[in-house]
Protein backbone atom coordinates (compact mmCIF):
# COMPACT_ATOMS: atom_id res chain seq x y z
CA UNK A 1 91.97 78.10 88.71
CA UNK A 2 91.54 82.08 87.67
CA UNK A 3 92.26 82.99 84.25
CA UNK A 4 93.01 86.83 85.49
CA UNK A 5 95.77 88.61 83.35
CA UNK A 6 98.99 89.73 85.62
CA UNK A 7 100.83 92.54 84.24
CA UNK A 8 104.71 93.25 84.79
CA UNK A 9 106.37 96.68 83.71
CA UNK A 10 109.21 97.15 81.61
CA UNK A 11 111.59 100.12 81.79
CA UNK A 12 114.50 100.86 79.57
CA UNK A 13 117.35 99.67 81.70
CA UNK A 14 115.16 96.64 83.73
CA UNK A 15 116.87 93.82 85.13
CA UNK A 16 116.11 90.88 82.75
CA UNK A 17 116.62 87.99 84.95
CA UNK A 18 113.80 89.02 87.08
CA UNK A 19 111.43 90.05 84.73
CA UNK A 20 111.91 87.11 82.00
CA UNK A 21 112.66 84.06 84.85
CA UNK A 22 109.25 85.37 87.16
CA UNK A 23 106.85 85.40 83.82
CA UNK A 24 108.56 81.99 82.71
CA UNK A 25 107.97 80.26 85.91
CA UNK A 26 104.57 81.81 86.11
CA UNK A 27 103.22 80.95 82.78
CA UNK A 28 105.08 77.46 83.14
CA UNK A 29 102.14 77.38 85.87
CA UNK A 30 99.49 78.19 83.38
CA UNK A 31 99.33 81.58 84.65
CA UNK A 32 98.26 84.86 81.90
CA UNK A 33 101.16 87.22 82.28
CA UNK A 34 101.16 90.34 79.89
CA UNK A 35 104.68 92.13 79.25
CA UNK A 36 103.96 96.02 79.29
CA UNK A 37 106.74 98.08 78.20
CA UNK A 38 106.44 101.61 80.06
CA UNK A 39 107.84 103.66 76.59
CA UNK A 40 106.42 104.56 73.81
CA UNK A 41 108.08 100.77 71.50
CA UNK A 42 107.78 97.77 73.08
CA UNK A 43 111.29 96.62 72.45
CA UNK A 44 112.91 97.70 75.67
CA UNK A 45 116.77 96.97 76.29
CA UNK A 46 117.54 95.89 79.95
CA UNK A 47 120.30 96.87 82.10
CA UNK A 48 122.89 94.06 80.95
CA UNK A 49 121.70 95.63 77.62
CA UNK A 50 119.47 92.56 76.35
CA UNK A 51 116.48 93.96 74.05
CA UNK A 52 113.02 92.22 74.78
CA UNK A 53 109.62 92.83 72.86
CA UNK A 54 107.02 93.24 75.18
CA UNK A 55 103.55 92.10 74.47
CA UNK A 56 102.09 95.31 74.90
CA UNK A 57 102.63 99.32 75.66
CA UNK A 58 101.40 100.98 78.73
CA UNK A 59 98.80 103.16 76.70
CA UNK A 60 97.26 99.87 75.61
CA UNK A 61 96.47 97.67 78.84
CA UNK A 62 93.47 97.97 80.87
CA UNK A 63 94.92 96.90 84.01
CA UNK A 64 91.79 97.45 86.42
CA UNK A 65 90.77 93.70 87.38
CA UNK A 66 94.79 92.50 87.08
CA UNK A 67 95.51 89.56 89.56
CA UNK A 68 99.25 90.65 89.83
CA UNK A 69 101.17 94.37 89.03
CA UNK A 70 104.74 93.10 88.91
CA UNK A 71 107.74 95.52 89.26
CA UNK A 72 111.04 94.41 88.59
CA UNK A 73 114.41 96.24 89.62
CA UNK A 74 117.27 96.87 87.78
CA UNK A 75 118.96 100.35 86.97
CA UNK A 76 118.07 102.98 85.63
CA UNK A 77 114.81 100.38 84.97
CA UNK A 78 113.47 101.14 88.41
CA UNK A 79 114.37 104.76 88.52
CA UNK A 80 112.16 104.62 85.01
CA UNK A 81 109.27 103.42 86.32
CA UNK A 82 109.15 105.46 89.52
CA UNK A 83 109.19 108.19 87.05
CA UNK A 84 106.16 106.94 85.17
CA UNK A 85 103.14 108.60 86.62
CA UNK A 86 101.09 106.12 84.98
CA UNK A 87 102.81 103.31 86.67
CA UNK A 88 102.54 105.02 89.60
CA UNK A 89 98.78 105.26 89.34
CA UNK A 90 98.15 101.59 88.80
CA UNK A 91 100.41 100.32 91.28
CA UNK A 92 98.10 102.56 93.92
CA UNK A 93 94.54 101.52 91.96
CA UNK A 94 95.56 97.57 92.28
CA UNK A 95 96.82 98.58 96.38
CA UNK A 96 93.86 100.11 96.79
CA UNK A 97 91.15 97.45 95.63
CA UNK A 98 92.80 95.01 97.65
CA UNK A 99 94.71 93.90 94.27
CA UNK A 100 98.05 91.83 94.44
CA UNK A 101 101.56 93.60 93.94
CA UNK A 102 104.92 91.77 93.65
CA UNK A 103 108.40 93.52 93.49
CA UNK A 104 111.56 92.76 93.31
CA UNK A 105 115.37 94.47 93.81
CA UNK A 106 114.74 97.85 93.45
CA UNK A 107 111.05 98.00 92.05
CA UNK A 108 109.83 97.44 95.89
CA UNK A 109 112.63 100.23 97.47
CA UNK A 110 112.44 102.98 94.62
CA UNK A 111 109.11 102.52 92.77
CA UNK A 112 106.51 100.93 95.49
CA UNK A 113 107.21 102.31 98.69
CA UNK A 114 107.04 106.06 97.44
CA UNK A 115 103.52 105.12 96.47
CA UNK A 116 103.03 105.10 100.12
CA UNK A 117 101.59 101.34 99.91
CA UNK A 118 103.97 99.93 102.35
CA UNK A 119 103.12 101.92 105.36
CA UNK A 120 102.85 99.54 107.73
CA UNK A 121 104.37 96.64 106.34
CA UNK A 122 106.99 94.28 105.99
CA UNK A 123 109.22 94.41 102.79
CA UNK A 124 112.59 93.60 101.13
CA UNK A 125 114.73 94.92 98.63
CA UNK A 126 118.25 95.35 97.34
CA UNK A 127 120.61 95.51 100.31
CA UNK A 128 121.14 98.67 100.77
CA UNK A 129 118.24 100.31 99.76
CA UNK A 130 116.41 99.53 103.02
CA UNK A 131 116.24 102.85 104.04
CA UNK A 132 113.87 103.94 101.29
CA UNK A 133 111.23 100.83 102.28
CA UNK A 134 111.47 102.85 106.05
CA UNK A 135 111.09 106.42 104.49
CA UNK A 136 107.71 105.18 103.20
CA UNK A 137 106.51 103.93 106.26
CA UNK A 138 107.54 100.68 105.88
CA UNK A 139 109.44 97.92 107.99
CA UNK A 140 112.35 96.72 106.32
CA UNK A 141 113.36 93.16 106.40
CA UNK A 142 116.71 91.31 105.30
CA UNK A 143 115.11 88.10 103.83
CA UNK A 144 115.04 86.37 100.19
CA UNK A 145 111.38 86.78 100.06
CA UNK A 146 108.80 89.03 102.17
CA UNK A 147 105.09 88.19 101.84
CA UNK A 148 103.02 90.65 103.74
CA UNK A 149 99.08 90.84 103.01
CA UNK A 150 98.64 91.51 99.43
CA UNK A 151 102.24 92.34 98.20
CA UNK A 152 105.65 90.19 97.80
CA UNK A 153 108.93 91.52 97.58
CA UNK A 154 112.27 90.10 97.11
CA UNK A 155 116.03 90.78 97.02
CA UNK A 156 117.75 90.51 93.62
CA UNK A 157 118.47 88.60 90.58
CA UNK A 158 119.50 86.03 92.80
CA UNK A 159 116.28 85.10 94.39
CA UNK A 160 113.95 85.15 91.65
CA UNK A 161 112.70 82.28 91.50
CA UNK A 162 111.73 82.09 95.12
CA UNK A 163 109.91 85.15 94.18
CA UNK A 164 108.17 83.54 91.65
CA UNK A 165 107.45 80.97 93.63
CA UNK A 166 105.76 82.85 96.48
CA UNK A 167 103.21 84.50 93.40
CA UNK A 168 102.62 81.19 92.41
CA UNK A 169 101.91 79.97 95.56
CA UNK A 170 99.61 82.99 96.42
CA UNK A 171 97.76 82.34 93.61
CA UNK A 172 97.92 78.35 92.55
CA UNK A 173 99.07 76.97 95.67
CA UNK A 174 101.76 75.07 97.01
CA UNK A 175 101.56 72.49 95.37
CA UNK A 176 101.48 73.74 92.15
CA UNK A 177 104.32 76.42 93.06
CA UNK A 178 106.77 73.47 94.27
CA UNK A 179 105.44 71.32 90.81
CA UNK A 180 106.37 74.34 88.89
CA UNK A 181 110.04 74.69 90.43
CA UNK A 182 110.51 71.26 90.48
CA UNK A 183 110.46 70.47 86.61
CA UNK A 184 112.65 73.40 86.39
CA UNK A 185 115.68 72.00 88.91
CA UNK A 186 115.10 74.37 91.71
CA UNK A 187 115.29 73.07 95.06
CA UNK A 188 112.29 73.78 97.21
């Protein structure tokens, strides 16, 4: 259907299940997903201390017509990209051309909703971080997986692949999204 490239950040200290299990399932759906590390090498060591080669550096991506900005939690990962100002920047470009944005754990609590993007929205995160989705205007909401206009948020590690799913969904379909989880065991 599109052949748009999504884009999901990588921060020293990222939470790998996230990251690695939402660009399987989405490229498992035929879906262009670029791995951007946010450093200056793209091997970038997670929080359970796994070391991944991105496919690209920040400085190197031309994310202006991206179907997807994807923001994964983890600590200090999503403390690392919050303090990016170039991640920043994109993730309020892609809001603000009516582009799609997908977070997860702690990307949507500390690294979206100080953007100010979810003013007036629904969102999920961590448990416990709720309180940061409110201080940015936001409505928070204790579910696996919040879809609210343009942007998708979810818990933890343990709901990734619903969150995959929803991006999927958004941008193959259902059908395709349930196809996609199906060959890979996951009840729909």
């Amino acid at each position: 259907m599109k052949s748009q490239t999504s884009y999901i950040f990588l921060a020293p200290g990222f939470e790998e299940i996230e990251a690695l299990a939402t660009v399987d399932a989405m490229r498992r759906a035929g879906m262009k997903v670029v791995e951007v590390a946010v450093a200056d090498t793209k091997n970038v060591t997670g929080a359970t201390g796994q070391t991944v080669v991105a496919d690209s550096l920040i400085t190197e991506i031309d994310p202006t017509d991206a179907e997807w900005i994807i923001i994964p939690g983890g600590q200090p990962g999503a403390d690392n990209l919050h303090a990016s100002p170039k991640v920043n920047e994109i993730i309020k470009n892609q809001f603000d051309r009516g582009g799609r944005i997908a977070a997860i754990c702690a990307g949507p609590a500390v690294v979206v909703a100080p953007t100010g993007i979810l003013k007036g929205k629904k969102a999920t995160c961590y448990p416990g971080l709720g309180d940061m989705i409110e201080s940015g205007g936001g409505t928070y909401v204790k579910e696996a997986v919040v879809v609210d206009g343009n942007i998708i948020t979810s818990e933890g590690p343990g709901t990734t692949l619903k969150f995959a799913k929803a991006i999927i969904c958004a941008s193959e379909g259902e059908q395709k999204a349930s196809e996609v989880l199906a060959s890979m065991l996951m009840d729909n």
